[in-house]
Protein backbone atom coordinates (compact mmCIF):
# COMPACT_ATOMS: atom_id res chain seq x y z
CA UNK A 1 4.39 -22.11 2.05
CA UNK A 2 4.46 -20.32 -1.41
CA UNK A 3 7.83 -18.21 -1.65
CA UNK A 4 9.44 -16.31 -4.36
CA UNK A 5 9.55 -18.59 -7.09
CA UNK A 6 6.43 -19.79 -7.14
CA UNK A 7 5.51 -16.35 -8.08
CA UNK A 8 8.61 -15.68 -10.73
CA UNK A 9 7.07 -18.96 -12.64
CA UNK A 10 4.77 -16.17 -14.47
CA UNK A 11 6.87 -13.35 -15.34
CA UNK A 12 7.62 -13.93 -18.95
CA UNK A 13 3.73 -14.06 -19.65
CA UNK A 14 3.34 -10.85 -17.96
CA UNK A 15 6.18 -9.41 -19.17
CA UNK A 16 4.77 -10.24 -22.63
CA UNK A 17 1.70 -8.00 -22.07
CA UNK A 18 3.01 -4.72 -22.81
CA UNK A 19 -0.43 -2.83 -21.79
CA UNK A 20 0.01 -4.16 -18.44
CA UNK A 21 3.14 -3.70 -18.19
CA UNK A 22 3.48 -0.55 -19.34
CA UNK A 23 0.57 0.49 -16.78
CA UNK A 24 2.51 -1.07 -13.81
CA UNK A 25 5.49 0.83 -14.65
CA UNK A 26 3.26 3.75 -14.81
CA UNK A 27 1.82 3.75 -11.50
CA UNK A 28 5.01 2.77 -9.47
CA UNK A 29 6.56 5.99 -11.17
CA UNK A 30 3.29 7.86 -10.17
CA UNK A 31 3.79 6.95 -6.58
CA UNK A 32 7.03 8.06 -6.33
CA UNK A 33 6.94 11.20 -7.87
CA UNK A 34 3.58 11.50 -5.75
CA UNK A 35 5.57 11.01 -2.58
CA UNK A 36 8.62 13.14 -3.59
CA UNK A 37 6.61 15.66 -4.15
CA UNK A 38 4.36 16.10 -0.92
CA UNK A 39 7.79 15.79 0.56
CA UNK A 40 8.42 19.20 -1.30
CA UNK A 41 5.28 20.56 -0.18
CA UNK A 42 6.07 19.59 3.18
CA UNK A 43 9.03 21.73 3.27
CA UNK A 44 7.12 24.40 1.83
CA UNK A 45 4.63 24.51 4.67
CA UNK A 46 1.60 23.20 2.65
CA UNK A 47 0.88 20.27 4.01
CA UNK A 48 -0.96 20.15 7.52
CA UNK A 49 -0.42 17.48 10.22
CA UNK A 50 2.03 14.42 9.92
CA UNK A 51 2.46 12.35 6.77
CA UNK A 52 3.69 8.85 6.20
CA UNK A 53 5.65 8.48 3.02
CA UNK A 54 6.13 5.34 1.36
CA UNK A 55 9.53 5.54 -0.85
CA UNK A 56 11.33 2.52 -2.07
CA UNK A 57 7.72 0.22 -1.10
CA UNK A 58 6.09 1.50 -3.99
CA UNK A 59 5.74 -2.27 -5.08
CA UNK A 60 3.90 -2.97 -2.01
CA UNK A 61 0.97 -1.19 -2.42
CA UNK A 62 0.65 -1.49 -6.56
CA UNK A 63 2.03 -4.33 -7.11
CA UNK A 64 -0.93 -5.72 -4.29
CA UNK A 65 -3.88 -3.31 -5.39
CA UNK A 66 -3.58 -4.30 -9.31
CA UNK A 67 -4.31 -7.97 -8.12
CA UNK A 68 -7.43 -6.93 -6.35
CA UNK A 69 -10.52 -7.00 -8.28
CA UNK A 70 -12.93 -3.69 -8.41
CA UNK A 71 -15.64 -4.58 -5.95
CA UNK A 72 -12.45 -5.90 -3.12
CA UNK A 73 -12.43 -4.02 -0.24
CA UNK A 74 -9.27 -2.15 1.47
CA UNK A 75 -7.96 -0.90 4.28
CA UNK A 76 -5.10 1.20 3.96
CA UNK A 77 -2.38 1.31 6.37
CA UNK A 78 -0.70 5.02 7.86
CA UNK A 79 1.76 4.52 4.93
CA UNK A 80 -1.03 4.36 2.54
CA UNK A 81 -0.70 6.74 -0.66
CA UNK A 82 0.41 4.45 -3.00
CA UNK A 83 -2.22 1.85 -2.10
CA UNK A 84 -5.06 4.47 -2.53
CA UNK A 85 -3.90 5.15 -5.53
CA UNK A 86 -3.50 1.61 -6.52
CA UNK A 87 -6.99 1.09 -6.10
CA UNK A 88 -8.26 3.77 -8.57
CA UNK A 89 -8.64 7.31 -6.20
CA UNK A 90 -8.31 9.65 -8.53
CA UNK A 91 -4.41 11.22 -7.83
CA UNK A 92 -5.64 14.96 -7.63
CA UNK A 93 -8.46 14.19 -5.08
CA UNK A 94 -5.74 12.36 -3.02
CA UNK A 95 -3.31 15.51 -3.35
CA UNK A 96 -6.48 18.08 -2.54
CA UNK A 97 -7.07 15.61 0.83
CA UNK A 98 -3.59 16.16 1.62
CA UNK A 99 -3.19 20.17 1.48
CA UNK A 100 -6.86 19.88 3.30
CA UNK A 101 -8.94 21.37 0.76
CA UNK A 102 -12.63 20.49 0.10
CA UNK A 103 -12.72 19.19 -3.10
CA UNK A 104 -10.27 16.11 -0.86
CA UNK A 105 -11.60 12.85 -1.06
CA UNK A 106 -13.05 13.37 2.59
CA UNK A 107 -13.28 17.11 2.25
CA UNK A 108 -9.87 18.25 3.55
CA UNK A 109 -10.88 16.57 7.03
CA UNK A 110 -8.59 13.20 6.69
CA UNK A 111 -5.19 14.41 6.09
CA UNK A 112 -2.60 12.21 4.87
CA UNK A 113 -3.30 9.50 7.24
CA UNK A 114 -7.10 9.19 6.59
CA UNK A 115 -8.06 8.75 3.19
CA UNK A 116 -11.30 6.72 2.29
CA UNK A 117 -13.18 6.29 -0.45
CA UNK A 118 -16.46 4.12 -0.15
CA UNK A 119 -17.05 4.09 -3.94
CA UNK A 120 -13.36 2.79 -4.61
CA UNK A 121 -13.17 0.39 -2.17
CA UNK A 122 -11.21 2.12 0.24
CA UNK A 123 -12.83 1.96 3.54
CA UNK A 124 -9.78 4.24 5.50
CA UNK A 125 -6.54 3.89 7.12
CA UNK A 126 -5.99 4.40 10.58
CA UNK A 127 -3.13 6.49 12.99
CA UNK A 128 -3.51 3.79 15.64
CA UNK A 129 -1.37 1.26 14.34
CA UNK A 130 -3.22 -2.67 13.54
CA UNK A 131 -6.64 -0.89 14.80
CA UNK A 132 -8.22 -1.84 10.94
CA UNK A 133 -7.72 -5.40 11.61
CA UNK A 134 -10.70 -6.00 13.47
CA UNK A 135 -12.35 -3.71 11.44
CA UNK A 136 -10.99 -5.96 7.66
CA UNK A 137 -12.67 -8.57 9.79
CA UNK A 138 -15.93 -6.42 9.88
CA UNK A 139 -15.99 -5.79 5.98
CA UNK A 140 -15.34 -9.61 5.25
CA UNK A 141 -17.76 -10.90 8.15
CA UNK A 142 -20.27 -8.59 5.91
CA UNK A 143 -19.09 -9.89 2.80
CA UNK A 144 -19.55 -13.30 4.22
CA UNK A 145 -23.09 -13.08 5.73
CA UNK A 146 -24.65 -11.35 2.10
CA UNK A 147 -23.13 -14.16 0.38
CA UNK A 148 -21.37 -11.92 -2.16
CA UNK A 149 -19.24 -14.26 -4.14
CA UNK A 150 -15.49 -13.43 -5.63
CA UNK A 151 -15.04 -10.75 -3.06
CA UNK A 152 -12.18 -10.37 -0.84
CA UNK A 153 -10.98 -7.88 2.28
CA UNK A 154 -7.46 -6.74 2.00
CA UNK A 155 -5.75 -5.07 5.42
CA UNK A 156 -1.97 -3.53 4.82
CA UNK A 157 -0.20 -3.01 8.14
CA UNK A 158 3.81 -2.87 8.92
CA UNK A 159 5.96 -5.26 10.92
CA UNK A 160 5.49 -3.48 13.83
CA UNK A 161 1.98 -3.16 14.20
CA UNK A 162 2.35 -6.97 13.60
CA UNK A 163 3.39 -7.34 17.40
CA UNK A 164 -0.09 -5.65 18.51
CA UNK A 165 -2.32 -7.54 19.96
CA UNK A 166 -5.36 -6.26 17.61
CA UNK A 167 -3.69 -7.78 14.63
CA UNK A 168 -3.26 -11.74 16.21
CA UNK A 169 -7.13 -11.01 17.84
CA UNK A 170 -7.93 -10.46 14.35
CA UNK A 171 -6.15 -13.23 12.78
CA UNK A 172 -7.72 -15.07 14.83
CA UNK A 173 -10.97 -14.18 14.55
CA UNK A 174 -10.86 -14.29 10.81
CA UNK A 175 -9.41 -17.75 11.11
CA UNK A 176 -12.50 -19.23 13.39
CA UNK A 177 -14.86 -17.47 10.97
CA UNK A 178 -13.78 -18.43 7.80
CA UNK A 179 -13.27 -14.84 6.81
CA UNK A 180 -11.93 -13.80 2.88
CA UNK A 181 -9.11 -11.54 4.58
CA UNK A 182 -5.88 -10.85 2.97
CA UNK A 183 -3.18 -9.68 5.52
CA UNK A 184 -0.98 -7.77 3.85
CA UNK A 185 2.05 -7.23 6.17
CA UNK A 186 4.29 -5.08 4.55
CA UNK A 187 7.73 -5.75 6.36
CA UNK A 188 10.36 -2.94 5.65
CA UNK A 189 12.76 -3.52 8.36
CA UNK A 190 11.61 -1.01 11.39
CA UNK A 191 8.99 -0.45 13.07
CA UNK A 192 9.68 3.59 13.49
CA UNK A 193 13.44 3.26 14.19
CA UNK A 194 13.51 -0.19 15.67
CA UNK A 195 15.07 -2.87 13.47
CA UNK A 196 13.14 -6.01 13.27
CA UNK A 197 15.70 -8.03 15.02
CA UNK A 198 15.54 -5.44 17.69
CA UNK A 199 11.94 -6.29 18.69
CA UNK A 200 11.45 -10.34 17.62
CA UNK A 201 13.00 -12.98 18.60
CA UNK A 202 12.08 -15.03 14.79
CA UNK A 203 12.25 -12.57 12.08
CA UNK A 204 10.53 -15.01 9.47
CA UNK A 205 7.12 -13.18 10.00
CA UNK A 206 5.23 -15.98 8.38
CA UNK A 207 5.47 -17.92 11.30
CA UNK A 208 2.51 -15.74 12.97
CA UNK A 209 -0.34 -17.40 10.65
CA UNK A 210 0.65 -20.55 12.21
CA UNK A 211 -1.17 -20.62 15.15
CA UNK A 212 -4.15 -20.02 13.67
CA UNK A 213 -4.09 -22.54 10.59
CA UNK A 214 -3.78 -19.81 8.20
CA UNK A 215 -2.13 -19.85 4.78
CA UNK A 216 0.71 -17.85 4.52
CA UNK A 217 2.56 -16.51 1.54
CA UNK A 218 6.06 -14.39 1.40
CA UNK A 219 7.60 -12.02 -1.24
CA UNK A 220 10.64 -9.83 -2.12
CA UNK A 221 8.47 -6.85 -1.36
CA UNK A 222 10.85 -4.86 -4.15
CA UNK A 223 9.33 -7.32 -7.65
CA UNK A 224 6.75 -5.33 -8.49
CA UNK A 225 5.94 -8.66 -10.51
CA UNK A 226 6.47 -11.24 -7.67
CA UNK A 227 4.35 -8.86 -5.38
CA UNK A 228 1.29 -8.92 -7.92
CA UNK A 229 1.82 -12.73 -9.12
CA UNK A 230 1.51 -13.61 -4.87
CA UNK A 231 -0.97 -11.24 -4.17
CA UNK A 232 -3.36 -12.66 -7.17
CA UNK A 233 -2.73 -16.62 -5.60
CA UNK A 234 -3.28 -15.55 -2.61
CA UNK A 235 -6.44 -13.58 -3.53
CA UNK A 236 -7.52 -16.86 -5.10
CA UNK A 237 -6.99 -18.96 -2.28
CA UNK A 238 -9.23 -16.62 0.20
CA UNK A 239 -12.09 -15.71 -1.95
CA UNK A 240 -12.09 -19.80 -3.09
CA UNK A 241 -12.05 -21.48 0.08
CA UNK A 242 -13.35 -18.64 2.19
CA UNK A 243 -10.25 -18.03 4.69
CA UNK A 244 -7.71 -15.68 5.44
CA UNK A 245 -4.21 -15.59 4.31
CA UNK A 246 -1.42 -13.71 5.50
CA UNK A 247 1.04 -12.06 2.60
CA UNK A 248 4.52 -11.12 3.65
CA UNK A 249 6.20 -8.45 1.53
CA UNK A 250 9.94 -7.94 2.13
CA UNK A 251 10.83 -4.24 1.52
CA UNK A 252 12.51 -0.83 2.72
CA UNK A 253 11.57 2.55 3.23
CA UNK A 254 14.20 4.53 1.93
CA UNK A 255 12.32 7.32 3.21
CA UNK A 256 12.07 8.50 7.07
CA UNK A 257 9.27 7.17 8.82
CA UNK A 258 7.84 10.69 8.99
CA UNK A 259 8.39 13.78 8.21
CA UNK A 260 10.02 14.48 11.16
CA UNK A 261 12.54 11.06 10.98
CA UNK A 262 16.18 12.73 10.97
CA UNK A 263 16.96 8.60 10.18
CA UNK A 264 20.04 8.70 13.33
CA UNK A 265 18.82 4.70 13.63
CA UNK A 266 20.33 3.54 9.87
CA UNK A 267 24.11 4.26 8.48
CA UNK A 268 23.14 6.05 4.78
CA UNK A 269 25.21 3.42 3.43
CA UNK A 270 22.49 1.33 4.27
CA UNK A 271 19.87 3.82 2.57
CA UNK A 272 21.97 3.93 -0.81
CA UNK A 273 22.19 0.43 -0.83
CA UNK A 274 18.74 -0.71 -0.75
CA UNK A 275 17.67 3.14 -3.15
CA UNK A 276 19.60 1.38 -5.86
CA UNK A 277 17.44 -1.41 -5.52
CA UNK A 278 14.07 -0.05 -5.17
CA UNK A 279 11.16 -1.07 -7.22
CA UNK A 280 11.03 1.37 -10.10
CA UNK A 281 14.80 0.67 -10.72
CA UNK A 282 14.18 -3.18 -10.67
CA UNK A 283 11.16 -2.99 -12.59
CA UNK A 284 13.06 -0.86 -15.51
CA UNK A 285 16.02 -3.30 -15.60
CA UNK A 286 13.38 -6.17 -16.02
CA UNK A 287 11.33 -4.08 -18.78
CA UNK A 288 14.46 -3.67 -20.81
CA UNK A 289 15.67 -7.00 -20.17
CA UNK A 290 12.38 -7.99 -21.69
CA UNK A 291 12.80 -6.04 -24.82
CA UNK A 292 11.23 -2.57 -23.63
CA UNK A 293 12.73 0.41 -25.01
CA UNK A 294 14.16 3.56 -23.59
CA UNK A 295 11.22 5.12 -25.13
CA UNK A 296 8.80 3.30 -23.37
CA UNK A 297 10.34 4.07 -19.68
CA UNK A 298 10.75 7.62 -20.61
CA UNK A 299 6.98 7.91 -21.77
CA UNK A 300 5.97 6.16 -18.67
CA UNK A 301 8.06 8.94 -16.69
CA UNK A 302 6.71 12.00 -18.42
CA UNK A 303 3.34 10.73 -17.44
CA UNK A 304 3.48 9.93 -14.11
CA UNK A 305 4.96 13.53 -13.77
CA UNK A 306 2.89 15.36 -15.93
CA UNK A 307 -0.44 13.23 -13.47
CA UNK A 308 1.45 14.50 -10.46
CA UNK A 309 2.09 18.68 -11.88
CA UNK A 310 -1.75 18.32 -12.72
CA UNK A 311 -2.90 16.78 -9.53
CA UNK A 312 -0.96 19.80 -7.48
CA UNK A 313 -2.55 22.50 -9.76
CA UNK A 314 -6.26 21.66 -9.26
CA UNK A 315 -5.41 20.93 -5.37
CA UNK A 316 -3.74 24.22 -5.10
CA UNK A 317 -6.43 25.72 -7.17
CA UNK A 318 -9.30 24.41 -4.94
CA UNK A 319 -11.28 26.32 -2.05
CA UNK A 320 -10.36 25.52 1.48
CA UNK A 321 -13.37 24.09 3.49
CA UNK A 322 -15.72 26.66 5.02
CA UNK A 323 -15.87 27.46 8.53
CA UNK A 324 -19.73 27.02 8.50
CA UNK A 325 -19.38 23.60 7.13
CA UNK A 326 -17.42 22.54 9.50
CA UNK A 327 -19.60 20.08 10.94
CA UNK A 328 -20.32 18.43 8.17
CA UNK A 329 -19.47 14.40 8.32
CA UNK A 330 -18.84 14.59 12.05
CA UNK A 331 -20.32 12.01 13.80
CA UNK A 332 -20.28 12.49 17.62
C-alpha cells in the first residue's frame, strides 16, 4: 500500500519547477480567501441556503484536481469549492452560483452545494451524502464502453459518507467492472460532529478497498505536494490497468461543518493546533525552505485576493434570475 513517502520521493523535482509551484501556491491561497470570504457574505445575509466550507483541506481538493488531466471527469463532494475550482470553473461564475445569480455556473439554481460544469469536467456534487458514487461509476462505465483511452472518474466524499452503504455498493461495482474510478475519501476527522473513532471500530480507512481487491493509497491530506504526487500514481494506476483505486487524504476542517456548526464537539485548542498546520502554512514553509522568496508568497497572496475582490464584484454586479425563466433546466 503506497503511503507518504512514496509520494515525498518527488518533491525536490517539483519543488524545482517554480511555474508550478508558484501556481499551486496560488490556488490553495485562492481557496481560502474564497472560503473566508463567502463566510463574510454569509454573515452579511448574501448567501442563500446552507454552505459547506472547506478551510484547512484546501490541499485536498487542489492538490487532487492539478493531477487530473483536462478531459477527467469529477464529482464534487458537499464540501466542494475548492475542487471546482481546482478543475478550472472560472472563480467568479462559482461566486455568482453562490449569491444565486444567473450569470452562476447553473444559473443561480445550484447553490453552494450544486455546482456543475459539463464543459469542465464537473458533473455535480450532491446534498445526499455518497449518492455520486454510483453515479462516478456511471461516468467511468461510459468512459469504459466508448473506449476513450487516458481518461479517469474521480468521486471526493468524507469519512462519514464512507460508512454509507452507496459508497461500498459502488466500490464494489467499480471493482467487478473494471471501472477507471478514483475514490477520493477525504478524511478530516468527523463526520458532522462525530469523531472518527466515535463511529468505526478501525480508523485506518484503507482497509475498506480490501474487500473488493482494490488498490488503495493514503496521504497526509495537509502536503499539498504529497496529495498531488499520490493522486497522479494513483491516476496512473486506474486509467493503466482499468480499475478503481481508493485515495485516503488525512486532513481537518478547521472550519465548522456548516454555517450553522457552533463547533461545541472540538476543544479550540484542538482547532489552533491543527490552523497552524494547515496547507497554505505548510506549503509556504516548504517554498522557502526550497529557496522561494518572501516576494514570491506575497505575489501569490495579492493575487489570489485581488481573483477573489474581482470574482465578488461581477457576482454582485450580475442580474438575479427572472421569475419567467424560472423553469428553465427543470427536468420533472
Amino acid at each position: 500500500m503506497p503511503r507518504n513517502g512514496d509520494a515525498n520521493d518527488g518533491h525536490a523535482a517539483l519543488l524545482a519547477d517554480r511555474a508550478f509551484c508558484l501556481n499551486l501556491l496560488r490556488h490553495l491561497m485562492l481557496v481560502r480567501k474564497f472560503e473566508e470570504r463567502v463566510y463574510q457574505l454569509f454573515g452579511q445575509g448574501k448567501v442563500h441556503g446552507t454552505a459547506h466550507l472547506c478551510v484547512g483541506e484546501e490541499a485536498t481538493g487542489i492538490g487532487t484536481t492539478f493531477a487530473l488531466k483536462e478531459g477527467d471527469l469529477m464529482f464534487a463532494s458537499h464540501r466542494g469549492h475548492g475542487q471546482a475550482i481546482g478543475k478550472g470553473i472560472p472563480v467568479e461564475r462559482i461566486m455568482a452560483e453562490i449569491l444565486a445569480k444567473d450569470t452562476g455556473v447553473n444559473h443561480g439554481r445550484g447553490g453552494s452545494m450544486h455546482i456543475a460544469d459539463i464543459g469542465h469536467g464537473v458533473l455535480g456534487a450532491n446534498g445526499i451524502m455518497g449518492a455520486s458514487g454510483p453515479l462516478a461509476c456511471g461516468a467511468a462505465l461510459y468512459v469504459k464502453m466508448k473506449g476513450i483511452k487516458d481518461r479517469a472518474a474521480a468521486f471526493f466524499f468524507g469519512d462519514g459518507s464512507s460508512n454509507l452503504g452507496a459508497i461500498h455498493e459502488s466500490m464494489n461495482l467499480a471493482a467487478v467492472w473494471g471501472l477507471p474510478v478514483m475514490f477520493v475519501l477525504t478524511n478530516n476527522g468527523y463526520g458532522m460532529g462525530t469523531p472518527l473513532k466515535a463511529a468505526v471500530n478501525d480508523t485506518d480507512l484503507t482497509k475498506r478497498a480490501v474487500p473488493f481487491g482494490m488498490k488503495s493509497y493514503e496521504v497526509d491530506g495537509n502536503d499539498v505536494l504529497a496529495v498531488y504526487l499520490t493522486a497522479t500514481e494513483a491516476r496512473g494506476y486506474v486509467v493503466g490497468n482499468g480499475a478503481p483505486a481508493l485515495i485516503v487524504e488525512n486532513t481537518y476542517r478547521t472550519s465548522g461543518h456548516s454555517k450553522s456548526d457552533g463547533n461545541l464537539y472540538r476543544s479550540k485548542e484542538e482547532i489552533e493546533w491543527w490552523k497552524a498546520r494547515n496547507p497554505v502554512i505548510r506549503f509556504t514553509e516548504r517554498l522557502f525552505e526550497g529557496g522561494y522568496a518572501q516576494g514570491d508568497i506575497d505575489e501569490a497572496d495579492r493575487w489570489a485576493a485581488r481573483t477573489v475582490d474581482d470574482a465578488v464584484d461581477y457576482a454582485m454586479g450580475c442580474p438575479d434570475p427572472a421569475i419567467d425563466d424560472f423553469e428553465r433546466a427543470s427536468y420533472a
